[in-house]
PDB file of N, CA and C in Angstrom:
ATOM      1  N   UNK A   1      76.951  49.019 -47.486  1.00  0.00           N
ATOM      2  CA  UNK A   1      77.244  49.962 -46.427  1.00  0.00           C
ATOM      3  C   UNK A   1      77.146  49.229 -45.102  1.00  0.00           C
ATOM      4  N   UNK A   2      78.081  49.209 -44.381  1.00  0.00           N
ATOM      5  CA  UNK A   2      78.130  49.033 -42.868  1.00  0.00           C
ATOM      6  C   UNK A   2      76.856  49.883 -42.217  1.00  0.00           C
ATOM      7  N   UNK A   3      76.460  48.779 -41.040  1.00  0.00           N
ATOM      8  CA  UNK A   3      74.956  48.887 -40.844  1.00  0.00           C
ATOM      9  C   UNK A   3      75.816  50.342 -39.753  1.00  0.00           C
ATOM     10  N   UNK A   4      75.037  51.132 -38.831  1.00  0.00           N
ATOM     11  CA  UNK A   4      75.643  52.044 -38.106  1.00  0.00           C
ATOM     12  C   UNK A   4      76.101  53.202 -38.076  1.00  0.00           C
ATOM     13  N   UNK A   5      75.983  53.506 -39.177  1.00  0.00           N
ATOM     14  CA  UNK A   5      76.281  54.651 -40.087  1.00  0.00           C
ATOM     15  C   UNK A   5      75.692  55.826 -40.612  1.00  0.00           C
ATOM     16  N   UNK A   6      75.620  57.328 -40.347  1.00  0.00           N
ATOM     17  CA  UNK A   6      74.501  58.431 -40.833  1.00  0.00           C
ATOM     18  C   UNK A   6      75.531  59.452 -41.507  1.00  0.00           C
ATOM     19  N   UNK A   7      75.125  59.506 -42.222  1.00  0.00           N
ATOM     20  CA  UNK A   7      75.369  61.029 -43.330  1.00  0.00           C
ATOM     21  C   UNK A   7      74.563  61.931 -42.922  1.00  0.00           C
ATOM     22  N   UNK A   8      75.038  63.082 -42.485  1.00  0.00           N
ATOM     23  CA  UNK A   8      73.924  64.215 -42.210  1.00  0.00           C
ATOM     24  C   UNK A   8      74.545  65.589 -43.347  1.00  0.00           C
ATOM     25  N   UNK A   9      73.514  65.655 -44.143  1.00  0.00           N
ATOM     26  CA  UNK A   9      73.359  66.593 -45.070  1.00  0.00           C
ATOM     27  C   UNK A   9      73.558  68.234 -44.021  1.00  0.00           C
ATOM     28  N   UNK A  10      74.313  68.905 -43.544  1.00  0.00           N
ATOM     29  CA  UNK A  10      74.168  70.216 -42.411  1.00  0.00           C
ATOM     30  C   UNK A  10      74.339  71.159 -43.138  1.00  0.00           C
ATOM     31  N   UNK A  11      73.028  71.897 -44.036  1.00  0.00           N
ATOM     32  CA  UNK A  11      72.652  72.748 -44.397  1.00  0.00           C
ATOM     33  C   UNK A  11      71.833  73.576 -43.716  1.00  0.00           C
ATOM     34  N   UNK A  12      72.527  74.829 -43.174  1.00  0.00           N
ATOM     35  CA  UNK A  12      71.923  76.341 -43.234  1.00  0.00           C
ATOM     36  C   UNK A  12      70.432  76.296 -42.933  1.00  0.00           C
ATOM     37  N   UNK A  13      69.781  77.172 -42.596  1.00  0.00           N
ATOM     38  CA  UNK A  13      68.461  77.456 -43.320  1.00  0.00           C
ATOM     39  C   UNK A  13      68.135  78.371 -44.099  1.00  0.00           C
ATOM     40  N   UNK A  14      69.260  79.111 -44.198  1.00  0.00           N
ATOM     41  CA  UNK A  14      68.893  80.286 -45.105  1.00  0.00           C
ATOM     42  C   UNK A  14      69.628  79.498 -46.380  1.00  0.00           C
ATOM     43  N   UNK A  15      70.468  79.130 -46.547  1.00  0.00           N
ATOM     44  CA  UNK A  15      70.743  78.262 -47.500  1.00  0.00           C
ATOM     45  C   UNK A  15      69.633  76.769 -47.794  1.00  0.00           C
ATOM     46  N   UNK A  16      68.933  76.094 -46.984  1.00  0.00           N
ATOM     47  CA  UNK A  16      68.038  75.530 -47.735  1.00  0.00           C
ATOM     48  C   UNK A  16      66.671  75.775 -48.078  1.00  0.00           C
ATOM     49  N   UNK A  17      66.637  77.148 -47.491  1.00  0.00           N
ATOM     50  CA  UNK A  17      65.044  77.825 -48.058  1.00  0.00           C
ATOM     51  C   UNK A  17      65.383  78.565 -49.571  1.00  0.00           C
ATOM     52  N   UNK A  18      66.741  78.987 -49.321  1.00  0.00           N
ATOM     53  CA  UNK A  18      67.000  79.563 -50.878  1.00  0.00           C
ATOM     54  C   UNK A  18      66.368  78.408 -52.066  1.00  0.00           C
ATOM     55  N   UNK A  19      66.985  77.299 -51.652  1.00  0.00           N
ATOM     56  CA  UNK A  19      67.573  75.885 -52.926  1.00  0.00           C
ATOM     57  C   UNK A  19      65.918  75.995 -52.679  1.00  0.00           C
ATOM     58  N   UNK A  20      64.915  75.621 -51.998  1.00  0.00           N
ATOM     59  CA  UNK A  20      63.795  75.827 -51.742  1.00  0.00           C
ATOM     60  C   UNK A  20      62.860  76.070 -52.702  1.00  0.00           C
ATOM     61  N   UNK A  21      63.000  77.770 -52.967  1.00  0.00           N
ATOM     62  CA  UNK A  21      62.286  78.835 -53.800  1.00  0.00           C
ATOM     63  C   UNK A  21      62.960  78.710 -54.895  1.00  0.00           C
ATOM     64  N   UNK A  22      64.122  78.154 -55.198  1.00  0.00           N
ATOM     65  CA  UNK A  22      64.401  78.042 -56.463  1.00  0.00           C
ATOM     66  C   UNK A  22      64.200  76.752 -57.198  1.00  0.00           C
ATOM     67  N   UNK A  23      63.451  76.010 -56.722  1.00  0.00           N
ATOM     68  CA  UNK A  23      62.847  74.790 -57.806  1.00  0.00           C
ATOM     69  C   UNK A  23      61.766  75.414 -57.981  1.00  0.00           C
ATOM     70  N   UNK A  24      60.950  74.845 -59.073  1.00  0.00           N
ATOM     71  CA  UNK A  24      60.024  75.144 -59.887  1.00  0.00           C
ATOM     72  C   UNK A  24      58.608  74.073 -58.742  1.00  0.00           C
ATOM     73  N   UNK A  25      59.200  73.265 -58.005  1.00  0.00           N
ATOM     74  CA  UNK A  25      57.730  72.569 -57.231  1.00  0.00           C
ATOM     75  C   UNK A  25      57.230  73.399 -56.222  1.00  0.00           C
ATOM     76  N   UNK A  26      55.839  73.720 -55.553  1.00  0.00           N
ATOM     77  CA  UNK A  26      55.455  74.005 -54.632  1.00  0.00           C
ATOM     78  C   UNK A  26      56.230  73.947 -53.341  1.00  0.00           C
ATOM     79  N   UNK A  27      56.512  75.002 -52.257  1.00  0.00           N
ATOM     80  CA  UNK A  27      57.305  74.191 -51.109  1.00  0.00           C
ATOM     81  C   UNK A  27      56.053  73.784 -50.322  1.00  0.00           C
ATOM     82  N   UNK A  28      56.639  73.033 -49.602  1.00  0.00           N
ATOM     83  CA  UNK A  28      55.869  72.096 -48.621  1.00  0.00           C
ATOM     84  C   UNK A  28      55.474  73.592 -47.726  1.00  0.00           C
ATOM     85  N   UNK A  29      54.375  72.638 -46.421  1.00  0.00           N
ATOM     86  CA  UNK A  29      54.207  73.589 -45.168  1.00  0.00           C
ATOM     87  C   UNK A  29      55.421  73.710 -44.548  1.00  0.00           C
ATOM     88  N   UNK A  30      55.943  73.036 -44.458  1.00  0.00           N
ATOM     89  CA  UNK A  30      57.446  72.740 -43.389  1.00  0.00           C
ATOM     90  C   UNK A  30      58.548  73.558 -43.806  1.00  0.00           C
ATOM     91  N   UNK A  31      58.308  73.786 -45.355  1.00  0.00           N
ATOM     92  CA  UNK A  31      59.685  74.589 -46.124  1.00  0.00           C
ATOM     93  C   UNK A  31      59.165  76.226 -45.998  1.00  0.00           C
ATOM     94  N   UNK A  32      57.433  76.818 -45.632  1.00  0.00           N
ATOM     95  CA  UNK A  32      57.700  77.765 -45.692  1.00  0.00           C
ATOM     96  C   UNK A  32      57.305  78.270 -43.626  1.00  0.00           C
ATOM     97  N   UNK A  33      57.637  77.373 -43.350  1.00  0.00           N
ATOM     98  CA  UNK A  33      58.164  78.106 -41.738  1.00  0.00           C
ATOM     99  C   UNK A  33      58.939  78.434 -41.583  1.00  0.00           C
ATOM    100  N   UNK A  34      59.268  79.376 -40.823  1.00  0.00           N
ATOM    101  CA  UNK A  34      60.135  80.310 -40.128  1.00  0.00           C
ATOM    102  C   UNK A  34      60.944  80.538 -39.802  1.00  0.00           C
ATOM    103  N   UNK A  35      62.299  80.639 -40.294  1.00  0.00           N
ATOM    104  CA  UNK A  35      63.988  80.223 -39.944  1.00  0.00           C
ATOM    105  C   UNK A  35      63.954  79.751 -38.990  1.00  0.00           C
ATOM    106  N   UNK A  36      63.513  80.247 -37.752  1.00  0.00           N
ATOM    107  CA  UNK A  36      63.684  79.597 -36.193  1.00  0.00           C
ATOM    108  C   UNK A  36      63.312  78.501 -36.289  1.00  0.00           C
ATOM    109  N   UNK A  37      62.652  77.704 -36.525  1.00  0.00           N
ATOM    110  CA  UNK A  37      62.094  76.346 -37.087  1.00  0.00           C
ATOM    111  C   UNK A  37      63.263  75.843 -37.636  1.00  0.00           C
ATOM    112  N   UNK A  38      63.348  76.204 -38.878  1.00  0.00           N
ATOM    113  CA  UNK A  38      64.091  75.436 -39.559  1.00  0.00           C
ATOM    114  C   UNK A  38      65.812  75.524 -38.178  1.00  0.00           C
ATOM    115  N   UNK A  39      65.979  76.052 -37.881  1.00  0.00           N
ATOM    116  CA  UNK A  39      67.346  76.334 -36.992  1.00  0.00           C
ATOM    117  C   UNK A  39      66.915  75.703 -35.580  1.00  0.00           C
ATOM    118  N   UNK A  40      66.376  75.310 -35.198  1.00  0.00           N
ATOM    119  CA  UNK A  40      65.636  74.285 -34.531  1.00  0.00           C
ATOM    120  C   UNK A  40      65.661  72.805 -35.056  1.00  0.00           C
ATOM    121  N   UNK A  41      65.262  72.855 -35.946  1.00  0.00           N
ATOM    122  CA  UNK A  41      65.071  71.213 -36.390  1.00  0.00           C
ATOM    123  C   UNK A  41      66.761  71.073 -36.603  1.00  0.00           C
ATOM    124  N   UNK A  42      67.559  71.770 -37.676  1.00  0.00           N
ATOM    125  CA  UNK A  42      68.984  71.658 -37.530  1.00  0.00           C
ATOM    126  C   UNK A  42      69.586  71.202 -36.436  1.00  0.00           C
ATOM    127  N   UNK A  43      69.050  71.714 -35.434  1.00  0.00           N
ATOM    128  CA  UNK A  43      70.069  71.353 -33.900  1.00  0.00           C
ATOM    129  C   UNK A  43      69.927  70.177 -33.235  1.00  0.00           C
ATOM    130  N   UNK A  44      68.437  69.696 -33.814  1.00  0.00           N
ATOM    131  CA  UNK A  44      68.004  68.805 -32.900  1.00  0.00           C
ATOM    132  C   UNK A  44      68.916  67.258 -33.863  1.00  0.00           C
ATOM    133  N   UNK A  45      68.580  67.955 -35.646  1.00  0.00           N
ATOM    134  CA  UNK A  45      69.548  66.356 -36.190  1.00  0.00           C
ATOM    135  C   UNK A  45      70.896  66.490 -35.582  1.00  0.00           C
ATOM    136  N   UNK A  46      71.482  67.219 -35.393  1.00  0.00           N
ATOM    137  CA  UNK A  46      72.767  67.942 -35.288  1.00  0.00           C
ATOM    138  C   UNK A  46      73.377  66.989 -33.711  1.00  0.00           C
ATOM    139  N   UNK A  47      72.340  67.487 -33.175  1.00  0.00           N
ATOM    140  CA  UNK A  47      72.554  66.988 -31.529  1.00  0.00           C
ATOM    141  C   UNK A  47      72.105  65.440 -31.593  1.00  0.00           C
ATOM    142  N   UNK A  48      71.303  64.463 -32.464  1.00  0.00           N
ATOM    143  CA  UNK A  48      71.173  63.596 -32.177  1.00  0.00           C
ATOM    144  C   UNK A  48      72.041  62.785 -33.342  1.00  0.00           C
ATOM    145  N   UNK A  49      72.451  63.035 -34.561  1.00  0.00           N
ATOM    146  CA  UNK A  49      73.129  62.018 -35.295  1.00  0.00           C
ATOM    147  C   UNK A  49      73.875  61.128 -34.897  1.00  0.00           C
ATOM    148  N   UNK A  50      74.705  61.234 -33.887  1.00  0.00           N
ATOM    149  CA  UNK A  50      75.209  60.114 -33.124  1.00  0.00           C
ATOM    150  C   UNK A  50      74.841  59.356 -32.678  1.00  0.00           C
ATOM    151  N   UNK A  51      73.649  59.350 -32.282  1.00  0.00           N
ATOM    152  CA  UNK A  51      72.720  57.664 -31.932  1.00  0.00           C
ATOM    153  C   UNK A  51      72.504  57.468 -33.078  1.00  0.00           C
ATOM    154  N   UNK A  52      72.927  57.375 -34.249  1.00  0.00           N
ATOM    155  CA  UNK A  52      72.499  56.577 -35.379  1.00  0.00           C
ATOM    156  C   UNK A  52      74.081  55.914 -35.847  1.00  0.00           C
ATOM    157  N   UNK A  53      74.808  55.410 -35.032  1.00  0.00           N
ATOM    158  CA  UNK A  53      76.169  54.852 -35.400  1.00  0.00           C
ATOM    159  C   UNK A  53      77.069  55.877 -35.614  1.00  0.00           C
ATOM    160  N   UNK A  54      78.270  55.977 -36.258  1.00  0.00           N
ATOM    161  CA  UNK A  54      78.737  56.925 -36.694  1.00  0.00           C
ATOM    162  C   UNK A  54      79.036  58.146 -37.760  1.00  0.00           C
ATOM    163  N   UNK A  55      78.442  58.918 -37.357  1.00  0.00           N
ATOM    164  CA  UNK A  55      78.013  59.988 -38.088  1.00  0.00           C
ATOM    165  C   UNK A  55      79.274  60.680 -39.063  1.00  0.00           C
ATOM    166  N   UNK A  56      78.630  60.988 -40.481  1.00  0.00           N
ATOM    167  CA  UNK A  56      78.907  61.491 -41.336  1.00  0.00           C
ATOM    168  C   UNK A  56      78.712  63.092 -41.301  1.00  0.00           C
ATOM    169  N   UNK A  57      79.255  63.792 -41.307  1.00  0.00           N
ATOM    170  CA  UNK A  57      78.423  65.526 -41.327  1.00  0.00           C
ATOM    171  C   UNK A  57      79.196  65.973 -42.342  1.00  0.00           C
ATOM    172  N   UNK A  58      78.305  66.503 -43.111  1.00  0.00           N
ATOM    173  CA  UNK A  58      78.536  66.877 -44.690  1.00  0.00           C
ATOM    174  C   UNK A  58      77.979  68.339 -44.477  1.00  0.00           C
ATOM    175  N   UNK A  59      79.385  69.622 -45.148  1.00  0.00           N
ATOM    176  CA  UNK A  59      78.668  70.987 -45.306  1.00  0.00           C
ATOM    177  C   UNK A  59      77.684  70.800 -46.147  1.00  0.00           C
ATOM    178  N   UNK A  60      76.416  71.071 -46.267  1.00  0.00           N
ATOM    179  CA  UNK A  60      75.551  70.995 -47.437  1.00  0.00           C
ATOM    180  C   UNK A  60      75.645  72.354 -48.522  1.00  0.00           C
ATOM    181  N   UNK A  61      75.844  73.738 -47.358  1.00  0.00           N
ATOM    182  CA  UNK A  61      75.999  74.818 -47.939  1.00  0.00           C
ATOM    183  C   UNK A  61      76.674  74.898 -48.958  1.00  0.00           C
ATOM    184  N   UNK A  62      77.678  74.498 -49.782  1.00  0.00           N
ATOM    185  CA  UNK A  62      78.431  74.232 -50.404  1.00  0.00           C
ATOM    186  C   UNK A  62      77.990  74.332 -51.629  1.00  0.00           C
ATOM    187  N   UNK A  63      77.835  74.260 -52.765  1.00  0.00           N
ATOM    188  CA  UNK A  63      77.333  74.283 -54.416  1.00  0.00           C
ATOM    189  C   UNK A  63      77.559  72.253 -54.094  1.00  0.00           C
ATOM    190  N   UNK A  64      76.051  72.191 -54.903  1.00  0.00           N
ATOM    191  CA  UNK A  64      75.388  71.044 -54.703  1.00  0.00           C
ATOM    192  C   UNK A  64      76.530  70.093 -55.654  1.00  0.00           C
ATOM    193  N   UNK A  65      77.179  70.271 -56.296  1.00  0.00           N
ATOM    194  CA  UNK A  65      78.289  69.299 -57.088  1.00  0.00           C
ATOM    195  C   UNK A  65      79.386  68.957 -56.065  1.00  0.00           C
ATOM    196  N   UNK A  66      79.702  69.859 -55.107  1.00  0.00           N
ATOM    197  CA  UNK A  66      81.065  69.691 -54.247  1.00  0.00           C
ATOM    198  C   UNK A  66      79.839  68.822 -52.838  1.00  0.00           C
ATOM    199  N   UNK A  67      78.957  68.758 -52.610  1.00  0.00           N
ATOM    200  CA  UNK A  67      78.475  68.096 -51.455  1.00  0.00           C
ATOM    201  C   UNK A  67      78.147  66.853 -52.476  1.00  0.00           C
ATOM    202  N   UNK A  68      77.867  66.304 -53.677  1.00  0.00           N
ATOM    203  CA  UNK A  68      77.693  65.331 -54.099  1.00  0.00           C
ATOM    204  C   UNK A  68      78.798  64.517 -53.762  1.00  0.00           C
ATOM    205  N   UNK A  69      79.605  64.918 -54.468  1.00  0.00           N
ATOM    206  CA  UNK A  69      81.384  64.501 -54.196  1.00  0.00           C
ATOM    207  C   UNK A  69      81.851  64.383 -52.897  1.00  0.00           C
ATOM    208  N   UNK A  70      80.853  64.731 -52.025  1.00  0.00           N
ATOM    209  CA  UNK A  70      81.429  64.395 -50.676  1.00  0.00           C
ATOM    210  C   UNK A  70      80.178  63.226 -49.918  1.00  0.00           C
ATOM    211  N   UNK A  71      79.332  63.436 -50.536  1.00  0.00           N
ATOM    212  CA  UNK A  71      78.440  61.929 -50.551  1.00  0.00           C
ATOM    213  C   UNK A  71      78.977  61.382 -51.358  1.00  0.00           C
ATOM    214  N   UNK A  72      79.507  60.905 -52.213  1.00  0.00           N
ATOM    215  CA  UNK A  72      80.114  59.768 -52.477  1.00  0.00           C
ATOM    216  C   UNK A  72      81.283  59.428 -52.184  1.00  0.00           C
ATOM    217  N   UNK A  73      82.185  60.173 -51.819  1.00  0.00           N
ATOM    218  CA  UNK A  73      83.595  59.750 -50.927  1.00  0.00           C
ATOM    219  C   UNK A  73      83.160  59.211 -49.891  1.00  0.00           C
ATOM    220  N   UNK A  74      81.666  59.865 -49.193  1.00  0.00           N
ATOM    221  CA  UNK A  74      82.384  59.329 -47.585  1.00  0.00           C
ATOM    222  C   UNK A  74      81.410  57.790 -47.680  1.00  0.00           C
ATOM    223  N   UNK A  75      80.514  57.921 -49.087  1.00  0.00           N
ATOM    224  CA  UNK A  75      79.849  56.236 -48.815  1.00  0.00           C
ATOM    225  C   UNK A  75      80.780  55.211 -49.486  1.00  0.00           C
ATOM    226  N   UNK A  76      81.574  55.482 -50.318  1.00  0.00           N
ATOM    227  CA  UNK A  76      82.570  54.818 -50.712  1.00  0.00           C
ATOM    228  C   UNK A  76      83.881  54.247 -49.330  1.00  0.00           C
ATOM    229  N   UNK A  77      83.951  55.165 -48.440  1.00  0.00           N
ATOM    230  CA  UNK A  77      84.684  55.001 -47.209  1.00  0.00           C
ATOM    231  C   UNK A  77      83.972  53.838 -46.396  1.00  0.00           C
ATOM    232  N   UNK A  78      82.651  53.846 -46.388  1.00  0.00           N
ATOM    233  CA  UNK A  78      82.207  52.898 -45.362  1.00  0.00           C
ATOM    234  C   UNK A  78      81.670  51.541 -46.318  1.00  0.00           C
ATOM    235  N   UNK A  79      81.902  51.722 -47.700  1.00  0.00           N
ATOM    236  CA  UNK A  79      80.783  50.224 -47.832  1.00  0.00           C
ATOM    237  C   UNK A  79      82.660  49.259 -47.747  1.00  0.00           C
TER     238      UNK A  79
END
């Protein structure tokens, strides 16, 4: 992979607290705060991925087989 480069996973929060509660592990402290939180931290990767070279933004919302397939197209694009 070309050094310069970020994939940002841009999932929801109501979509990643769902995927969340539906594994069988404990959620973290961080997974059970408060949408506003989580929609907060979103904005802030959101607003900064571009200082990390050129950014990738991937729907995450998506059924986790169609965002796989789009992590691997777009790392296949840059190596």
């Amino acid at each position: 992979m070309r050094a310069g480069c970020c994939i940002l996973l841009d999932v929801t929060p109501e979509v990643g607290i769902a995927r969340v509660h539906s594994r069988p592990d404990e959620p973290t402290r961080f997974d059970n705060e408060a949408l506003d939180f989580h929609a907060r931290v979103r904005e802030g990767y959101k607003k900064h991925v571009g200082e990390f070279g050129t950014p990738v933004i991937i729907d995450a919302d998506k059924p986790l087989e169609e965002v796989w397939t789009e992590v691997v197209r777009a790392v296949e694009s840059i190596v």
